[in-house]
Protein backbone atom coordinates (compact mmCIF):
# COMPACT_ATOMS: atom_id res chain seq x y z
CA UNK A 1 -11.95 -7.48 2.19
CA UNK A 2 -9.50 -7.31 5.36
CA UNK A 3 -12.38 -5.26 7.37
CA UNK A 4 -14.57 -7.62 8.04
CA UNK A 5 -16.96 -6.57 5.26
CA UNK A 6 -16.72 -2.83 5.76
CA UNK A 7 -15.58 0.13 3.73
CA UNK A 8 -15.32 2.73 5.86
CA UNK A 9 -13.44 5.11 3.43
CA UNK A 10 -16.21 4.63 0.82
CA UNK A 11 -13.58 3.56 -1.85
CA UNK A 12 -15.91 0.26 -2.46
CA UNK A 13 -19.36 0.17 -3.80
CA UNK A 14 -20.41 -2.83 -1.87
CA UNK A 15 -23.86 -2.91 -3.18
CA UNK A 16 -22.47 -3.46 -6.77
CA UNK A 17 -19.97 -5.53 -5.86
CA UNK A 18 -22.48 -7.89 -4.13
CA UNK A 19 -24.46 -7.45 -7.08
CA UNK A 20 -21.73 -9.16 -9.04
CA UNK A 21 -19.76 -11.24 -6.43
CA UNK A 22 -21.01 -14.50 -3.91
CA UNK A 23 -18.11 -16.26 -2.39
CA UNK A 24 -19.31 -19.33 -4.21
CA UNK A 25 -18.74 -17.01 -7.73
CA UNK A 26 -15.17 -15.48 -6.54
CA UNK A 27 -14.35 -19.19 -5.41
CA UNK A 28 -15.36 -20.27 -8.56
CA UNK A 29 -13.35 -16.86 -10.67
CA UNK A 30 -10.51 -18.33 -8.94
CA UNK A 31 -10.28 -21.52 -9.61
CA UNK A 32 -10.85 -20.66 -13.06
CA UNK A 33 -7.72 -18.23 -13.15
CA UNK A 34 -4.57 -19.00 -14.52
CA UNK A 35 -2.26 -19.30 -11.85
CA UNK A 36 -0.10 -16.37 -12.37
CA UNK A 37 -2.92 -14.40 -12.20
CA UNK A 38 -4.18 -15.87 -8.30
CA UNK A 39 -0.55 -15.74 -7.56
CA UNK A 40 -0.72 -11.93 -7.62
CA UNK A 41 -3.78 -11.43 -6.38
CA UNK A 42 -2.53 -13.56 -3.14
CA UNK A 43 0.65 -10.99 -3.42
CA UNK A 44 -1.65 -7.81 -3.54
CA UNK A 45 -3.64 -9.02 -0.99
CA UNK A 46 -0.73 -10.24 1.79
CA UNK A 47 1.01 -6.92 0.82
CA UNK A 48 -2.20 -4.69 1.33
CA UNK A 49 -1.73 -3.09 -1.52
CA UNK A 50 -4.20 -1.84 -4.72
CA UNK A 51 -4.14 -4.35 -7.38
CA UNK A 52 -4.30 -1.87 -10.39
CA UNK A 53 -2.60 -0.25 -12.92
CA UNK A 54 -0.16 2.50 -12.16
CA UNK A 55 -2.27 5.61 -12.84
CA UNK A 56 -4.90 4.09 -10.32
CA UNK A 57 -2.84 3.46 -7.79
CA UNK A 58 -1.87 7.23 -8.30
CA UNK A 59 -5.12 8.55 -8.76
CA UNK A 60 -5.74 6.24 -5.20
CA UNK A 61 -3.03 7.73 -3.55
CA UNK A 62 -4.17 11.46 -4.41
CA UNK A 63 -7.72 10.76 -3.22
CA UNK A 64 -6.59 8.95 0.09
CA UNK A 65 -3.24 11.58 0.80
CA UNK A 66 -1.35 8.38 1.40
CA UNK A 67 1.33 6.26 -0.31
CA UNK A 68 0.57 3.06 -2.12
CA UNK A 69 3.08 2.48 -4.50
CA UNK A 70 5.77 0.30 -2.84
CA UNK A 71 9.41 2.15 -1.66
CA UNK A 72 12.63 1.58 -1.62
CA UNK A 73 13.75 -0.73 1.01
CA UNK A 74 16.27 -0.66 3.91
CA UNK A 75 17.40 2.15 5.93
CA UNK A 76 17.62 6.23 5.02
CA UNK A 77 20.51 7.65 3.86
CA UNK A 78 22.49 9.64 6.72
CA UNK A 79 22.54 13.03 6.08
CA UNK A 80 25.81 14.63 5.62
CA UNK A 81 27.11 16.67 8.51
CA UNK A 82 26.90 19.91 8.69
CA UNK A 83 30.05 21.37 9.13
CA UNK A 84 28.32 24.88 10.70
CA UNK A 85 27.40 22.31 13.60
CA UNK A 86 30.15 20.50 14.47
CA UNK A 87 33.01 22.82 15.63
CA UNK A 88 31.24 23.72 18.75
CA UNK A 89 33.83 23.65 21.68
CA UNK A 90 32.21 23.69 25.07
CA UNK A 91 36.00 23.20 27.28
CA UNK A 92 35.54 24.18 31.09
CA UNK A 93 37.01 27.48 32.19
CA UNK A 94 37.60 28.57 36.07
């Protein structure tokens, strides 16, 4: 957990995952793994983002109003110009 052992959104029932989880048990989960497997776990977790399948990323997105779901890279696309807006002629008259 990247909060210091908090869930302040509530998205994490800590008590169960206690109830299941000692570092010494996710230590040992880990070195147990297949290395494809810790590979993307490291991924998700350097990213910040859910580790899940695509409806519960959705489903996580809906509940938290926020995107998830990585986007396309680089800059926006300029929008076109709008040819209302540029024929505005401002030239000096005495």
């Amino acid at each position: 957990m990247h909060r210091g052992g908090s869930d302040t959104p509530g998205l994490l029932d800590l008590d169960l995952w206690r109830a299941e989880w000692t570092a010494a048990s996710w230590r040992s989960f880990l070195d147990d793994a297949a290395e494809p497997e810790v590979e993307r776990i490291r991924r998700y977790t350097h990213t910040r983002r859910p580790l899940g399948s695509e409806e519960f990323v959705q489903r996580m997105e809906r509940q938290l109003s926020r995107t998830l779901s990585p986007q396309k890279g680089g800059r926006p696309h300029k929008r076109p110009i709008d040819a209302a807006q540029e024929s505005f002629d401002f030239a000096l008259t005495e």
